[in-house]
Protein backbone atom coordinates (compact mmCIF):
# COMPACT_ATOMS: atom_id res chain seq x y z
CA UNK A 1 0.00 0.00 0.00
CA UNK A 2 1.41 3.23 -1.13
CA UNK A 3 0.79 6.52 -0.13
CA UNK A 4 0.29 9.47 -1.71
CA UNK A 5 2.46 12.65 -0.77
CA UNK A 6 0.66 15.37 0.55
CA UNK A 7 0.35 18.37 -2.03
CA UNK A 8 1.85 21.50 -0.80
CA UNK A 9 0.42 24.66 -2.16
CA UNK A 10 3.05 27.19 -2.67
CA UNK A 11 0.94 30.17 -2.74
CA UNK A 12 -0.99 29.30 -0.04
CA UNK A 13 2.31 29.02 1.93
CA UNK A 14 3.70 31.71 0.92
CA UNK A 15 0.27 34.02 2.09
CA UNK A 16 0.11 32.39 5.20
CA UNK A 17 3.68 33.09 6.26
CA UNK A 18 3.12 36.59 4.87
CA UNK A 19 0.17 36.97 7.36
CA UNK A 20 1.87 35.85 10.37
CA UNK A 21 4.95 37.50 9.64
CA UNK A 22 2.79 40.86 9.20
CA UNK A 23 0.99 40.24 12.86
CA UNK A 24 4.14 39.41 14.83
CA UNK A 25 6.17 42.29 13.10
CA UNK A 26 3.74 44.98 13.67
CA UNK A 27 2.82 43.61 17.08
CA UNK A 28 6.51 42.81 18.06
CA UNK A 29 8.75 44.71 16.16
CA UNK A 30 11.51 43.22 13.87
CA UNK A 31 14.36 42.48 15.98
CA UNK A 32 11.86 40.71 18.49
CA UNK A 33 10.68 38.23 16.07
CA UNK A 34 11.88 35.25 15.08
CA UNK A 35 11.49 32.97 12.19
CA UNK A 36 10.44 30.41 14.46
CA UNK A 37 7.20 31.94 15.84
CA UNK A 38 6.87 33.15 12.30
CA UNK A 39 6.48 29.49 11.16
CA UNK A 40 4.93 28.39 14.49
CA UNK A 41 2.39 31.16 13.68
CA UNK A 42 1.83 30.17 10.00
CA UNK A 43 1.67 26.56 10.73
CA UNK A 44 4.56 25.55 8.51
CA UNK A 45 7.90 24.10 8.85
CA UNK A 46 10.34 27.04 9.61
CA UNK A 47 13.22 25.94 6.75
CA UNK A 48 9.79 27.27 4.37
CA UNK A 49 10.80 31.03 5.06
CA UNK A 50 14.07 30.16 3.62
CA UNK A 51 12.55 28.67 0.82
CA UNK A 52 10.25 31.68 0.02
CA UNK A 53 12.30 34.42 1.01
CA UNK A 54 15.50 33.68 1.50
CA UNK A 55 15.75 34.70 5.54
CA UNK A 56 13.77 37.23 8.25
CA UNK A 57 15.13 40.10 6.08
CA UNK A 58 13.65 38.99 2.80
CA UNK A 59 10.19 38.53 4.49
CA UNK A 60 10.90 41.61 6.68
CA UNK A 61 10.85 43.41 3.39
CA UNK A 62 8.34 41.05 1.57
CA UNK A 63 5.74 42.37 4.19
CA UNK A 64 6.66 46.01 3.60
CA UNK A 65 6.09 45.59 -0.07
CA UNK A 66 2.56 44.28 0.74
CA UNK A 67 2.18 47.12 3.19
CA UNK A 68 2.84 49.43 0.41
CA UNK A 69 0.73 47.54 -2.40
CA UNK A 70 -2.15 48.12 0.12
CA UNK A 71 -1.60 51.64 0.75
CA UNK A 72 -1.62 51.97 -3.16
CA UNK A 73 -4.45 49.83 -3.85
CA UNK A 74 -6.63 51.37 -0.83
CA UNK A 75 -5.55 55.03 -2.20
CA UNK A 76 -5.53 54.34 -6.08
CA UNK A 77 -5.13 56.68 -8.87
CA UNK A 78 -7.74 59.34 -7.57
CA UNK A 79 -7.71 63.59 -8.21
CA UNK A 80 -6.43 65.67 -5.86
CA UNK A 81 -10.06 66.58 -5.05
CA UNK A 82 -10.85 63.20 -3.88
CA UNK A 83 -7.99 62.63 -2.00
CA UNK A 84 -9.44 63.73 1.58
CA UNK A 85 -12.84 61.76 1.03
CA UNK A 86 -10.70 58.66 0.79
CA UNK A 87 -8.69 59.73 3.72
CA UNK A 88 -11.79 60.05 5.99
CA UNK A 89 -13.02 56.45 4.29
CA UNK A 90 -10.11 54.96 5.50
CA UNK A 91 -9.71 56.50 9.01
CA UNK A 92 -13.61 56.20 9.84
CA UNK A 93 -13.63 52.29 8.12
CA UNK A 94 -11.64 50.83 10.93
CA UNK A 95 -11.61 50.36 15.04
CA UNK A 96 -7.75 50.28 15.32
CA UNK A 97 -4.56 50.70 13.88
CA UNK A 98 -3.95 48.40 10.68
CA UNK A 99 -0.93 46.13 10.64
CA UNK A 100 0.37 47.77 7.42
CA UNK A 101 0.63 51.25 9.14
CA UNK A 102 2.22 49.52 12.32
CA UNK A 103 4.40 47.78 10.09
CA UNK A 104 5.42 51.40 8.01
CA UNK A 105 5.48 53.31 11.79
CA UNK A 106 7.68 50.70 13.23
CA UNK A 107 11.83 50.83 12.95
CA UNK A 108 12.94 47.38 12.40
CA UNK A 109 16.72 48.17 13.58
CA UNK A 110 17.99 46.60 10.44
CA UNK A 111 18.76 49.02 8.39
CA UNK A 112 17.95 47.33 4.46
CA UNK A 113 14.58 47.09 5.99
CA UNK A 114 14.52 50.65 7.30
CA UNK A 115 14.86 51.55 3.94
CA UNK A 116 12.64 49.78 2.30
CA UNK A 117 10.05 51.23 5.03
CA UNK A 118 11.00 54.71 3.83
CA UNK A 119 11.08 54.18 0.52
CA UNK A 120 7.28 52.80 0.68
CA UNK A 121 6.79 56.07 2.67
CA UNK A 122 8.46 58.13 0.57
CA UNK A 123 6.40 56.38 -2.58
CA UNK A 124 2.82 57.46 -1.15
CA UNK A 125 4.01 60.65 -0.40
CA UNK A 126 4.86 61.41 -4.09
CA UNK A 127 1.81 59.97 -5.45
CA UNK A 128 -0.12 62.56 -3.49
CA UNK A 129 2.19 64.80 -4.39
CA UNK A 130 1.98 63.82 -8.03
CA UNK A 131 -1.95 64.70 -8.16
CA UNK A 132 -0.80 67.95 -7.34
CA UNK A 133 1.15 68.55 -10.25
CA UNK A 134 4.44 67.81 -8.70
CA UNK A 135 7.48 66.53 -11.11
CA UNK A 136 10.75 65.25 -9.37
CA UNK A 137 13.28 67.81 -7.88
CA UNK A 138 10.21 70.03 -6.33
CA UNK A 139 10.92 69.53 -2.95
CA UNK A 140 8.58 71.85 -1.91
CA UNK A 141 5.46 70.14 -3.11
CA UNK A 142 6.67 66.51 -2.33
CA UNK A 143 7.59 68.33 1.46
CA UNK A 144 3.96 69.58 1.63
CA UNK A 145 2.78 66.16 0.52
CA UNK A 146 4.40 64.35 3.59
CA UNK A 147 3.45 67.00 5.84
CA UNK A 148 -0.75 65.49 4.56
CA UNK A 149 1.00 61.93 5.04
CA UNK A 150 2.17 62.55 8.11
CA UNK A 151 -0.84 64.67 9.60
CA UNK A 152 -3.26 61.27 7.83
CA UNK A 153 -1.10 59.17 10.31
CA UNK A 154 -1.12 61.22 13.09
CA UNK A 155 -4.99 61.04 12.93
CA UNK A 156 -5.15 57.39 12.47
CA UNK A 157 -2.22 57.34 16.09
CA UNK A 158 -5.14 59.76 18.09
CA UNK A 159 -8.12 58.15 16.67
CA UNK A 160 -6.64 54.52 17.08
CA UNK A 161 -4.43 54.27 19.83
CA UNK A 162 -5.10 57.39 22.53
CA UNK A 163 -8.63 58.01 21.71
CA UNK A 164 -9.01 61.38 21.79
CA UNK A 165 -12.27 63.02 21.18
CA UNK A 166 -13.87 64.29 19.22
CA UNK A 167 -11.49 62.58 16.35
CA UNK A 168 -12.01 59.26 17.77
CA UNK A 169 -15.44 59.54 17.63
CA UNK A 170 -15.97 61.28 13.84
CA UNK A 171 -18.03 59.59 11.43
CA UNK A 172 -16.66 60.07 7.71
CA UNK A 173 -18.63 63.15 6.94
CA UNK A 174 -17.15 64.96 9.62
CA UNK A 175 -13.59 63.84 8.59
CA UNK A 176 -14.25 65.35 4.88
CA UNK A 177 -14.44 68.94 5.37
CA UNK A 178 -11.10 69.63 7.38
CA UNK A 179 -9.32 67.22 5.62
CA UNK A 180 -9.76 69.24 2.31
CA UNK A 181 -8.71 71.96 4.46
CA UNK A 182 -5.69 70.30 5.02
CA UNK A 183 -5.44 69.71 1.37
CA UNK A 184 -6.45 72.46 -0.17
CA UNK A 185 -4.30 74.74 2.08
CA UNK A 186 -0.83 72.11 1.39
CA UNK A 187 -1.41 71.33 -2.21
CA UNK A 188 -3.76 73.27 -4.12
CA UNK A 189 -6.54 76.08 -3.64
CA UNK A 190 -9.82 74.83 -2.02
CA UNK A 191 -11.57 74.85 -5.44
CA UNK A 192 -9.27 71.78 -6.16
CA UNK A 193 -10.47 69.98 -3.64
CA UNK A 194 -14.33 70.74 -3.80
């Protein structure tokens, strides 16, 4: 009686590892994490990460790629005038922080991945920048951009983590109007964003 070998599913493999690696790296930082309670995590046999991406730095990085697909797929290739209605979507659509912005907040203390984190950063800051009419070498437009970045995830910190009211508390509607304020007064006149 022969048996028949179990059929792995690559891709299935590969997502699961991605998801636990995205939990325990947002939740416990890089340097905290091992590949073990990566695997442990995912269900799989640890010698897998290796397999799929090479060690904790490939995966480290593999994660912040995802991170940044999200952020691009969740933000897409929208005006400048709709760019604060999908900011309120996204801060009034969930309870708490989402792993791909812990993931993007949090220094890893390896520095390839550091970079990789700013360089996702750095990428969504220029897209909004981009609807604004920026072109590279304008530093002051793609500074004004991460000045809306970082005020979007300074919103999502106080509305997440401390709570503070009356932001915590904001449906979408009442996110819209001062976040084309924010715009409109950064990247364009408030016709733009209307």
């Amino acid at each position: 009686m022969t048996s028949t070998p179990r059929r792995r599913d690559a891709d299935a493999t590969r997502r699961r590892l991605l998801e636990a690696a995205r939990r325990r790296f947002a939740e416990d930082g890089y340097a905290a994490t091992t590949v073990r309670d990566i695997a442990e995590d995912a269900g799989v046999n640890v010698a897998l990460i290796n397999r799929y991406f090479a060690n904790k730095e490939g995966l480290f990085e593999a994660c912040l790629r995802h991170a940044g697909e999200e952020l691009r797929r969740s933000s897409g290739d929208v005006p400048l005038s709709e760019i604060p209605e999908r900011i309120a979507a996204q801060l009034a659509g969930a309870d708490d922080v989402p792993a791909q912005l812990q993931l993007l907040l949090r220094s890893s203390g390896d520095e390839r991945a550091d970079q990789i984190r700013r360089a996702v950063l750095r990428e969504s800051a220029e897209r909004v920048a981009e609807r604004a009419g920026w072109t590279e070498g304008d530093d002051r437009l793609l500074l004004r951009s991460e000045i809306v970045l970082a005020a979007t995830i300074g919103m999502a910190i106080l509305r997440w983590t401390t709570k503070v009211e009356p932001l915590a508390s904001a449906d979408e509607a009442a996110l819209v109007d001062p976040l084309k304020d924010l715009v409109a007064a950064l990247l364009g006149d408030r016709s733009e964003v209307e």
